[in-house]
Protein backbone atom coordinates (compact mmCIF):
# COMPACT_ATOMS: atom_id res chain seq x y z
CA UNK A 1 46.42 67.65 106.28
CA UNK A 2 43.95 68.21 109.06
CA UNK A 3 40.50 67.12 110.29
CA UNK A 4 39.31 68.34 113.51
CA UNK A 5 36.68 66.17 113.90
CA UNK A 6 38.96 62.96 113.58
CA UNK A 7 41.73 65.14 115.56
CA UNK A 8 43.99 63.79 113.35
CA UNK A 9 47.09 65.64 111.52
CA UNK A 10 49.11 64.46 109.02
CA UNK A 11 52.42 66.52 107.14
CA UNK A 12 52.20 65.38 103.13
CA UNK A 13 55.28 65.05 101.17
CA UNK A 14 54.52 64.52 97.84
CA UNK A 15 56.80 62.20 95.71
CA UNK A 16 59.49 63.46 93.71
CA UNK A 17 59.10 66.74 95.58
CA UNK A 18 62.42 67.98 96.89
CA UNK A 19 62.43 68.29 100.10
CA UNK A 20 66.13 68.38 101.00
CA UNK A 21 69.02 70.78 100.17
CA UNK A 22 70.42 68.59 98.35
CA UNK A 23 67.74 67.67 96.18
CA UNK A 24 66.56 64.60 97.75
CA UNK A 25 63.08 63.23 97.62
CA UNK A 26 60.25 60.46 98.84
CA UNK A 27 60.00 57.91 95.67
CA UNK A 28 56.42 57.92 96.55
CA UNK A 29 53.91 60.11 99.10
CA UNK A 30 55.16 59.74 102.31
CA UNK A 31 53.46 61.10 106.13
CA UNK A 32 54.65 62.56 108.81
CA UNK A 33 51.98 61.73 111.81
CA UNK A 34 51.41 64.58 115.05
CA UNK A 35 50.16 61.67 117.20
CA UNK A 36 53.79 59.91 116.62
CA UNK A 37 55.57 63.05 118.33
CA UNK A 38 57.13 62.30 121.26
CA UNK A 39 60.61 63.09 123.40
CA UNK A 40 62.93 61.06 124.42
CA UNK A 41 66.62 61.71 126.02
CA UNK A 42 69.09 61.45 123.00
CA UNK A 43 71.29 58.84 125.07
CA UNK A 44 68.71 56.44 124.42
CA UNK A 45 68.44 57.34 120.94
CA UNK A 46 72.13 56.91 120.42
CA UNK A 47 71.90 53.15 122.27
CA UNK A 48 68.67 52.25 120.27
CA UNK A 49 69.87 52.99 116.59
CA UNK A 50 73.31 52.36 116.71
CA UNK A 51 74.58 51.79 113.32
CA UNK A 52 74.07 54.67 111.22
CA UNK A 53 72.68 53.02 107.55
CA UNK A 54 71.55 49.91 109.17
CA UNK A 55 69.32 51.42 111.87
CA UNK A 56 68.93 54.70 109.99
CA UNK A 57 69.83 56.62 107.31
CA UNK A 58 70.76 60.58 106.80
CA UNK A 59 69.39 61.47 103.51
CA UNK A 60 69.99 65.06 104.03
CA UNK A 61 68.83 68.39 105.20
CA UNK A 62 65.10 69.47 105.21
CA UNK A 63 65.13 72.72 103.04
CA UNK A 64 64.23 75.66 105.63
CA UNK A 65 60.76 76.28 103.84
CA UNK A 66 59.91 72.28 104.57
CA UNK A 67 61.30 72.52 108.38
CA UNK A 68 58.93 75.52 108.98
CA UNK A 69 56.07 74.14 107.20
CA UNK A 70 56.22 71.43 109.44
CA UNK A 71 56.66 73.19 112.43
CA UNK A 72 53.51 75.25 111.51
CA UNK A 73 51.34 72.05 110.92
CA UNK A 74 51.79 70.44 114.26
CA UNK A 75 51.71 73.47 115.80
CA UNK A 76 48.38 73.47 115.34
CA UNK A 77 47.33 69.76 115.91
CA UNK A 78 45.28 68.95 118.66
CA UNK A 79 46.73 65.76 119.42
CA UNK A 80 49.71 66.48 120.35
CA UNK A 81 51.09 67.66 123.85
CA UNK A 82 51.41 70.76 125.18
CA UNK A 83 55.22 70.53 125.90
CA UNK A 84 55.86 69.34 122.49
CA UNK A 85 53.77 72.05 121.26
CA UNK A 86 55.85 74.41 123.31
CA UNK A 87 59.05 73.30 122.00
CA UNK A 88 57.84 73.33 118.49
CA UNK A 89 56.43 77.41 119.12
CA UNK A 90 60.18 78.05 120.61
CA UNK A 91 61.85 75.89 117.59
CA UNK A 92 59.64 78.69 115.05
CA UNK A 93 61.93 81.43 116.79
CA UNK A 94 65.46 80.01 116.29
CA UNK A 95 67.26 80.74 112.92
CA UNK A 96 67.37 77.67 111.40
CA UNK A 97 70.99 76.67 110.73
């Protein structure tokens, strides 16, 4: 989801999609926001959410088609950085694994 003249981006998952390997989906539409990216060292993300269930939970891993589609859609945002863009361009070239 895009609208230049808002310069605002949006990734859609649509509920009861799959969007993990193992099956795993939102119960209802969820967002993914380009003017939320951001990086931060992972020591502080390690002190921050400590306790894995309570602070956060791993549901799973994104299907490769989902990761990329992703990537592609913030790629082109215009409200994000340019060194996030840069890492997400260089992320497109890895093999996902």
């Amino acid at each position: 989801m895009h609208d230049d003249s808002a310069a605002f981006t949006a990734f859609y998952f649509e509920a009861g999609n799959a969007i993990l390997e193992n099956g795993w989906s939102f119960d209802m539409p969820a967002f993914l926001y380009a003017f939320w990216l951001d990086t931060f060292p992972a020591d502080i993300f390690s002190t921050q959410y400590v306790v894995e269930g309570v602070d956060y939970e791993v549901k799973g891993r994104l299907e490769e088609i989902e990761y990329r589609n992703i990537l592609s859609c913030f790629i082109q945002a215009n409200n994000i950085k340019q060194k996030i863009r840069r890492y997400l361009v260089a992320a497109t070239k890895k093999k996902y694994s």
